[in-house]
PDB file of N, CA and C in Angstrom:
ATOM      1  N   UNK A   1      74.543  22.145  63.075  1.00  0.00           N
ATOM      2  CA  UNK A   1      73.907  23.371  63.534  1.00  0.00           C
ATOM      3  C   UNK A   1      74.848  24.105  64.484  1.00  0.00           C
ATOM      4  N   UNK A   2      74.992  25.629  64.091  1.00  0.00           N
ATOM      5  CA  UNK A   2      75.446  26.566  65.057  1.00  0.00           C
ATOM      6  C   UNK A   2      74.869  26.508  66.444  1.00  0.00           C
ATOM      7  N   UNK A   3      75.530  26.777  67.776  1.00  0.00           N
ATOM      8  CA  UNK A   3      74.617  27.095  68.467  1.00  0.00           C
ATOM      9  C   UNK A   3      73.857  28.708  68.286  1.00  0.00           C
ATOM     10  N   UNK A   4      72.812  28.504  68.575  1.00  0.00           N
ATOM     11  CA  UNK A   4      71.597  29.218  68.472  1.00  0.00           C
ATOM     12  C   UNK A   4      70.649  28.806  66.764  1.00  0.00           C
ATOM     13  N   UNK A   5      70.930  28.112  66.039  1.00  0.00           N
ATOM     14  CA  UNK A   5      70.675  28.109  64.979  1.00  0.00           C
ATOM     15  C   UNK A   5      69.096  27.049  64.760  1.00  0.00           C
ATOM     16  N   UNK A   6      68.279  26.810  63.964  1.00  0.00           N
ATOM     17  CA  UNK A   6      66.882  26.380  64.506  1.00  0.00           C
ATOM     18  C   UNK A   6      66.820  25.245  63.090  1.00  0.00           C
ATOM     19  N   UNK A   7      66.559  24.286  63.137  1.00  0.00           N
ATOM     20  CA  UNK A   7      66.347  23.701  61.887  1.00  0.00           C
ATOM     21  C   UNK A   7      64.943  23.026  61.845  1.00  0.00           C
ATOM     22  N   UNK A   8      64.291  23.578  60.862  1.00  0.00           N
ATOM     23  CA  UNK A   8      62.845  23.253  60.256  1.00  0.00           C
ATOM     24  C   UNK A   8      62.410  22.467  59.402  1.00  0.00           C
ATOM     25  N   UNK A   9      61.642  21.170  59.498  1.00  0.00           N
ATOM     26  CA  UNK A   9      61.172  20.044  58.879  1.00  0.00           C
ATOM     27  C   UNK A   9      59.908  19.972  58.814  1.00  0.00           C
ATOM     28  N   UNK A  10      59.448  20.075  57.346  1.00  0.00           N
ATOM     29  CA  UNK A  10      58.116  20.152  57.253  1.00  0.00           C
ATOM     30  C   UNK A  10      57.113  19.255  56.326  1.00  0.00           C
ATOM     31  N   UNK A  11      55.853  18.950  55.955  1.00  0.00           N
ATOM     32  CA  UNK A  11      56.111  18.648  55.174  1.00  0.00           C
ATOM     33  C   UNK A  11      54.636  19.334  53.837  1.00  0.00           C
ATOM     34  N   UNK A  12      54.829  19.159  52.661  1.00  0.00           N
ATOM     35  CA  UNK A  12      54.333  19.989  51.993  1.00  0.00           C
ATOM     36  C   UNK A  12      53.192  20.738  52.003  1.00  0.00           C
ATOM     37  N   UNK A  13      52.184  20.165  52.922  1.00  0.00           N
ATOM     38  CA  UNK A  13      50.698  19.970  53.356  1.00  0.00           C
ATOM     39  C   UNK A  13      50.587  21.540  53.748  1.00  0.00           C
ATOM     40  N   UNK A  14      51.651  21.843  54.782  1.00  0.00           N
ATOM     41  CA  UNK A  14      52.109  23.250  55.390  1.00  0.00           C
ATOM     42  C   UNK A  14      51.830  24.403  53.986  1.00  0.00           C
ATOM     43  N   UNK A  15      52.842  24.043  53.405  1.00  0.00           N
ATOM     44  CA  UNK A  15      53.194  25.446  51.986  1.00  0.00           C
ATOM     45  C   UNK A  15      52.070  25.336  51.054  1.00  0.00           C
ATOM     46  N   UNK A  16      51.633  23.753  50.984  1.00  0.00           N
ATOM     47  CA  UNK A  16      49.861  24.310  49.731  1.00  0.00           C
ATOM     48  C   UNK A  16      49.011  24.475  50.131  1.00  0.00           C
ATOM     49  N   UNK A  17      48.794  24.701  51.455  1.00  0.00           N
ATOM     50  CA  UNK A  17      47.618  25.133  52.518  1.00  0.00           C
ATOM     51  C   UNK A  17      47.121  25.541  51.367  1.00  0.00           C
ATOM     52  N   UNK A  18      45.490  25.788  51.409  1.00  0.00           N
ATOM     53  CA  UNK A  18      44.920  26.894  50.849  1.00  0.00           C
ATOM     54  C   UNK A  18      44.261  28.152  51.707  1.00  0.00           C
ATOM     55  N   UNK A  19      43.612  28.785  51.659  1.00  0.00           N
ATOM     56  CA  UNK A  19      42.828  30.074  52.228  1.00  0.00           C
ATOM     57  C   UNK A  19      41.792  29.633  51.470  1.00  0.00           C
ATOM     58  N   UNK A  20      40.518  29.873  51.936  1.00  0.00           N
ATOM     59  CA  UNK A  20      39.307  30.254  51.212  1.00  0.00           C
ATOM     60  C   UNK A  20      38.754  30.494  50.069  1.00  0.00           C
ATOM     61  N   UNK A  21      40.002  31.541  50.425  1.00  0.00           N
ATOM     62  CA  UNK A  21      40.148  32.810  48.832  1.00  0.00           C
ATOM     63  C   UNK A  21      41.031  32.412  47.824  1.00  0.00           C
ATOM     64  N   UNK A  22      41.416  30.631  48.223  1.00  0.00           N
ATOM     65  CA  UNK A  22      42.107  29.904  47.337  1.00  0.00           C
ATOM     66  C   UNK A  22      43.596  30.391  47.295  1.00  0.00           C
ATOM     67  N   UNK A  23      43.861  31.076  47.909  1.00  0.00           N
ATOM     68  CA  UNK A  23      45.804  31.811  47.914  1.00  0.00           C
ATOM     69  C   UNK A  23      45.990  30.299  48.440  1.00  0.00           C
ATOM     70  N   UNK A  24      47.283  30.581  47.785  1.00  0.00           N
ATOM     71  CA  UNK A  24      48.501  29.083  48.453  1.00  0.00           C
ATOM     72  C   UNK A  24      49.016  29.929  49.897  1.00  0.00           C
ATOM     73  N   UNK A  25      49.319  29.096  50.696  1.00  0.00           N
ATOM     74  CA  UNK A  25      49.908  29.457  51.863  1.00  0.00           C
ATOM     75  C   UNK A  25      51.591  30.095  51.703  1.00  0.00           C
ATOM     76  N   UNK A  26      52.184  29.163  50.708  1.00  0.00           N
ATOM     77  CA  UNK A  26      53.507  29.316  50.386  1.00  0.00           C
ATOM     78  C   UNK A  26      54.644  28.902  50.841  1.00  0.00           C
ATOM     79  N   UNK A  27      55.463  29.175  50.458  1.00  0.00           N
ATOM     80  CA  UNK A  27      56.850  29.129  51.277  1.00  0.00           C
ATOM     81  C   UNK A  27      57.820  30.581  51.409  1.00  0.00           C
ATOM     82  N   UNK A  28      57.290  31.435  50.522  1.00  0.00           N
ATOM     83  CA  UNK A  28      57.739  33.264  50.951  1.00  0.00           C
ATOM     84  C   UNK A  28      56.864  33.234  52.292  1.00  0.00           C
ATOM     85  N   UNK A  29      55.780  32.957  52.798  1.00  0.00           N
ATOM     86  CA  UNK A  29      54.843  33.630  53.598  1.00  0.00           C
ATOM     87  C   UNK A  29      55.229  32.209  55.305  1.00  0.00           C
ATOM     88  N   UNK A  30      56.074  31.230  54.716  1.00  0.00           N
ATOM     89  CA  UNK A  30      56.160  30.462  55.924  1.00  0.00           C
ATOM     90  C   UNK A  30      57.703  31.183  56.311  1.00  0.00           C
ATOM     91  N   UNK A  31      58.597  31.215  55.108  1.00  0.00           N
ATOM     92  CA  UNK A  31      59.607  32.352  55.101  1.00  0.00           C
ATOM     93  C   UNK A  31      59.768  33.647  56.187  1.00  0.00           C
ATOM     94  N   UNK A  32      58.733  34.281  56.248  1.00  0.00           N
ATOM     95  CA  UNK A  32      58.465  35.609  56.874  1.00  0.00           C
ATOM     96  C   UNK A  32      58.149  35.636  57.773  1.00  0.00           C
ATOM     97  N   UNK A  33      57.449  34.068  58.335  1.00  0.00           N
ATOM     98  CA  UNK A  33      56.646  33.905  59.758  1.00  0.00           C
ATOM     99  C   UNK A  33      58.513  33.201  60.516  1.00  0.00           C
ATOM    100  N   UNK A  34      59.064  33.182  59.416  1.00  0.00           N
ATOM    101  CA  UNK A  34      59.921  32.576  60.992  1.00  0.00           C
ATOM    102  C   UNK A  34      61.059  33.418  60.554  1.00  0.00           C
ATOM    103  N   UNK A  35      61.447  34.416  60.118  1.00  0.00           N
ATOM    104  CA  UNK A  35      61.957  35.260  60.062  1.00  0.00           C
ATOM    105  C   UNK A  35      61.152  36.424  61.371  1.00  0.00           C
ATOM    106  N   UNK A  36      60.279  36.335  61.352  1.00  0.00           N
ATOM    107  CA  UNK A  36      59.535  37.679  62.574  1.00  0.00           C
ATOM    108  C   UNK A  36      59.563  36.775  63.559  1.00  0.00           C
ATOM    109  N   UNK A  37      59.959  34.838  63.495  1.00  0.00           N
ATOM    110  CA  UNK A  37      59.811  34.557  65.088  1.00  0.00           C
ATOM    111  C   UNK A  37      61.146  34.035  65.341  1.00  0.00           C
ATOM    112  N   UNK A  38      62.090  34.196  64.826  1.00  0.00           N
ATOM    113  CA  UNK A  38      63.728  33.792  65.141  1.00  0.00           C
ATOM    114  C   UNK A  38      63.881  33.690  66.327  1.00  0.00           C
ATOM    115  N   UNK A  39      63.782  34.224  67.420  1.00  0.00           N
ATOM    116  CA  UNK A  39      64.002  34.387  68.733  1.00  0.00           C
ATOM    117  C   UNK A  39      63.449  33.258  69.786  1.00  0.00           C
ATOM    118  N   UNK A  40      62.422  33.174  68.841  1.00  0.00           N
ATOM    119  CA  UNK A  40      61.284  31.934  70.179  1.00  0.00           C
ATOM    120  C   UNK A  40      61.772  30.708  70.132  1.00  0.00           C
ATOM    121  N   UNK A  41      61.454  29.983  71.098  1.00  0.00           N
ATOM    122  CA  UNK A  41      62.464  28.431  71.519  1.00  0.00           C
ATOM    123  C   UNK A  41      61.373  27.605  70.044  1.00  0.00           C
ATOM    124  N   UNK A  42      62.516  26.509  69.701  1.00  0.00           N
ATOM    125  CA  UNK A  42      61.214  25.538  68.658  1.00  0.00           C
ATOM    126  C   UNK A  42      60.025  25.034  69.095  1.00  0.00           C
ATOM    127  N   UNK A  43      59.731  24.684  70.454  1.00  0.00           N
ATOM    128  CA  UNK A  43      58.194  24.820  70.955  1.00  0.00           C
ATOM    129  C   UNK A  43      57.442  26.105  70.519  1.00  0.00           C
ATOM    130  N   UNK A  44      57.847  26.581  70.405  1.00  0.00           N
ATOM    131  CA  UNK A  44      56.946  28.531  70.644  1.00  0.00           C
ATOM    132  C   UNK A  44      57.143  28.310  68.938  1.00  0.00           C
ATOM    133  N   UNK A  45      58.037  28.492  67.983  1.00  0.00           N
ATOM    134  CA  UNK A  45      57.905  28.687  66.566  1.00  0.00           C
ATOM    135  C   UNK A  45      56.833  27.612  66.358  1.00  0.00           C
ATOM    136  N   UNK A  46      56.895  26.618  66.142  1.00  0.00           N
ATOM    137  CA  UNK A  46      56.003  25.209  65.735  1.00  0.00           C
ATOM    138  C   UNK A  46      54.396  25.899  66.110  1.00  0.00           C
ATOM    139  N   UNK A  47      54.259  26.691  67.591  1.00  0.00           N
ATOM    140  CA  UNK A  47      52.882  27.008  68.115  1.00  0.00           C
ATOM    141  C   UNK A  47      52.882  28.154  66.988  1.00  0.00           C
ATOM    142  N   UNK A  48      53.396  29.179  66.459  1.00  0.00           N
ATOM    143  CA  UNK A  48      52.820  30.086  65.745  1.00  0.00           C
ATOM    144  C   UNK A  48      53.223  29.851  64.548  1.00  0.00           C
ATOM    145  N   UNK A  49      53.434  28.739  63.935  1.00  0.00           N
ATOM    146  CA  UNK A  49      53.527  28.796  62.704  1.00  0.00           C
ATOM    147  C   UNK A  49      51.874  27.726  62.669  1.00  0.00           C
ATOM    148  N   UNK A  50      51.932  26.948  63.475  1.00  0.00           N
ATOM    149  CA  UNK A  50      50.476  26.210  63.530  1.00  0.00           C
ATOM    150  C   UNK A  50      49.232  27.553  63.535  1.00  0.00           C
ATOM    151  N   UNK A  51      49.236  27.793  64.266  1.00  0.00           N
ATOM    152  CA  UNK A  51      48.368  29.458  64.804  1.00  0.00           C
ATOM    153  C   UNK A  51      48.483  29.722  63.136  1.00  0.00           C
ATOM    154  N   UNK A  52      49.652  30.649  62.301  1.00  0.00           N
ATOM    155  CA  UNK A  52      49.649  31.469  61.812  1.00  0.00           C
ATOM    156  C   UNK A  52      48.432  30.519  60.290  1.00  0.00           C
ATOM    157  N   UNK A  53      49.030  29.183  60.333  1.00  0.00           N
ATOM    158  CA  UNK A  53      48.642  28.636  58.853  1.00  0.00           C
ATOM    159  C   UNK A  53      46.797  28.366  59.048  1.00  0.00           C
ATOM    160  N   UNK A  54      46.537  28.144  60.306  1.00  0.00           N
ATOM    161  CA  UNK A  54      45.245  27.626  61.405  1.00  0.00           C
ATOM    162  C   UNK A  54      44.172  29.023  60.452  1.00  0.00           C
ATOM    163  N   UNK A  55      44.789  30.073  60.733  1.00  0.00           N
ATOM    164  CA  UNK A  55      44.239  31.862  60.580  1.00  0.00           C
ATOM    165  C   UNK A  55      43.979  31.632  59.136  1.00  0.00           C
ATOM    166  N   UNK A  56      44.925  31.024  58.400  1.00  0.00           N
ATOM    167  CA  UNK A  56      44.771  31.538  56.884  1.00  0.00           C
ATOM    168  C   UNK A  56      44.334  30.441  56.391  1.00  0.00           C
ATOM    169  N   UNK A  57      43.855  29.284  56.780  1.00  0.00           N
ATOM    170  CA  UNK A  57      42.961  28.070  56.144  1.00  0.00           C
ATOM    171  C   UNK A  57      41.354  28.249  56.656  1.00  0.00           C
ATOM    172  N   UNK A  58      41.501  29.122  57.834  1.00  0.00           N
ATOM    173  CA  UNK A  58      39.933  29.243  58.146  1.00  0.00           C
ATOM    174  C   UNK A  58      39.239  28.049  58.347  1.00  0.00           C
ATOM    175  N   UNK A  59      37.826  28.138  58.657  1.00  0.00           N
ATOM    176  CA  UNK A  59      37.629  26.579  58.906  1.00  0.00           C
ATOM    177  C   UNK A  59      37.666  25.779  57.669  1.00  0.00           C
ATOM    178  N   UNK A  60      38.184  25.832  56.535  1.00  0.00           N
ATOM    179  CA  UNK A  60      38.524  24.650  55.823  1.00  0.00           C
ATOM    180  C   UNK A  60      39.126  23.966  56.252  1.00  0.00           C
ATOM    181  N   UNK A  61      38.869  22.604  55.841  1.00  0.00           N
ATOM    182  CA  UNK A  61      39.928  21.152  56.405  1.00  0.00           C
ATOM    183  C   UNK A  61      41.034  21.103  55.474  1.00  0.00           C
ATOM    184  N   UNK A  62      41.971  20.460  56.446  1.00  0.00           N
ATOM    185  CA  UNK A  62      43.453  20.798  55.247  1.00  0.00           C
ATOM    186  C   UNK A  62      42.999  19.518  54.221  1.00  0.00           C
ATOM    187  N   UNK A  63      43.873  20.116  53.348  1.00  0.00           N
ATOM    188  CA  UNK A  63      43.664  18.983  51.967  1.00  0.00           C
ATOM    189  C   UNK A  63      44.660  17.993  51.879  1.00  0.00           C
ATOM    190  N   UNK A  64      45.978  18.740  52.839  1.00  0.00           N
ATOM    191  CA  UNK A  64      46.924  17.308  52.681  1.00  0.00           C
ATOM    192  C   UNK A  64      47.012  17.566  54.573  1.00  0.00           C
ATOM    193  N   UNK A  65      48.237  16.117  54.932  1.00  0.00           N
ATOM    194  CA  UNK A  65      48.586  16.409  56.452  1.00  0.00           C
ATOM    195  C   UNK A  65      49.903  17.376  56.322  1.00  0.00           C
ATOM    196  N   UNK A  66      49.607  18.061  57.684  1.00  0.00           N
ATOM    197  CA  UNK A  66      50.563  18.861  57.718  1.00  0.00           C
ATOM    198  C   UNK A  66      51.446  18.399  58.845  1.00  0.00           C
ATOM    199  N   UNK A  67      53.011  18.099  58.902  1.00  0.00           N
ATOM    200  CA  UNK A  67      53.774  17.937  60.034  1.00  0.00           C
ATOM    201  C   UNK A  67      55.070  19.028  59.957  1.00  0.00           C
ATOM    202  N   UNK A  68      55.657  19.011  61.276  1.00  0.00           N
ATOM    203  CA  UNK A  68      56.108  20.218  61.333  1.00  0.00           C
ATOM    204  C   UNK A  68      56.997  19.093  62.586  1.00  0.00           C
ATOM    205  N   UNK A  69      58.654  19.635  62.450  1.00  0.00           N
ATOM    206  CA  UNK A  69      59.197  19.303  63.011  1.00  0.00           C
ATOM    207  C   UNK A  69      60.319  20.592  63.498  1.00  0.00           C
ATOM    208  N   UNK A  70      60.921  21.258  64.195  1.00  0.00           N
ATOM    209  CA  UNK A  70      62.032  21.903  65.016  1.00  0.00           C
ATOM    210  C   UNK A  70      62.653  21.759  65.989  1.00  0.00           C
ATOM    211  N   UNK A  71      63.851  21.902  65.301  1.00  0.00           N
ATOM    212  CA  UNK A  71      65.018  21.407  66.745  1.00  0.00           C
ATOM    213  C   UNK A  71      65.783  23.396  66.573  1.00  0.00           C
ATOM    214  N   UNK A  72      65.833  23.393  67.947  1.00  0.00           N
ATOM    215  CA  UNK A  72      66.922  24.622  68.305  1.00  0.00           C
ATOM    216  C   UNK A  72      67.969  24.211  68.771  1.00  0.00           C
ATOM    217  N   UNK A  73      69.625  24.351  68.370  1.00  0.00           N
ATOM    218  CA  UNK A  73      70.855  24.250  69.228  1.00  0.00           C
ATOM    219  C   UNK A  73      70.812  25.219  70.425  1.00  0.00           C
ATOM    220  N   UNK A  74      70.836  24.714  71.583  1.00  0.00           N
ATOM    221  CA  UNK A  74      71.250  25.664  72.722  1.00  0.00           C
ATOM    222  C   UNK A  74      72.281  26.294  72.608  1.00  0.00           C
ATOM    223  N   UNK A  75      72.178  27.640  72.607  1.00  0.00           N
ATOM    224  CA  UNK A  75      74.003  28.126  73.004  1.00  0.00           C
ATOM    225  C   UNK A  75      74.529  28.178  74.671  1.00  0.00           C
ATOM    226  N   UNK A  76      75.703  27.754  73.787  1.00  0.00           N
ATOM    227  CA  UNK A  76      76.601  27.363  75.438  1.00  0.00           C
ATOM    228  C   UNK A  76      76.634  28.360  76.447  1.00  0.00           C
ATOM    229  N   UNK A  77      76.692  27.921  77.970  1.00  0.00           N
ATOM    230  CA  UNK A  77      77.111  29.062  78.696  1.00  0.00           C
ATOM    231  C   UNK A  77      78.275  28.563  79.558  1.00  0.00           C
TER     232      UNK A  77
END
């Protein structure tokens, strides 16, 4: 890893989420959530990618487990 660079470990439970309305959660749409959160330390991404998938499963129970792992390289000063 570059410094500043974020590496994401997940595991599938995350991308076949369902919605309600039966949509897959994805991997374009986990894609886009950390593309709009690039900036935030891997504590803060992990909280809104939990948040973001939390919103679109509604109170359904997940169907598989979901784990979620991120490491950020510090850049040097």
């Amino acid at each position: 890893l570059e410094p500043g660079d974020c590496l994401l470990l997940y595991t599938d439970g995350l991308t076949e989420a369902f919605s309600p309305q039966e949509e897959l959660f994805g991997v374009e749409r986990l894609r886009q959530l950390i593309q709009t959160n690039l900036t935030l330390s891997a504590h803060e991404l992990l909280g809104a990618l939990e948040a973001a998938v939390n919103e679109f499963i509604g109170s359904l129970p997940p169907d598989d487990d979901m784990t979620m792992l991120a490491v950020r390289r510090k850049v040097s000063t």
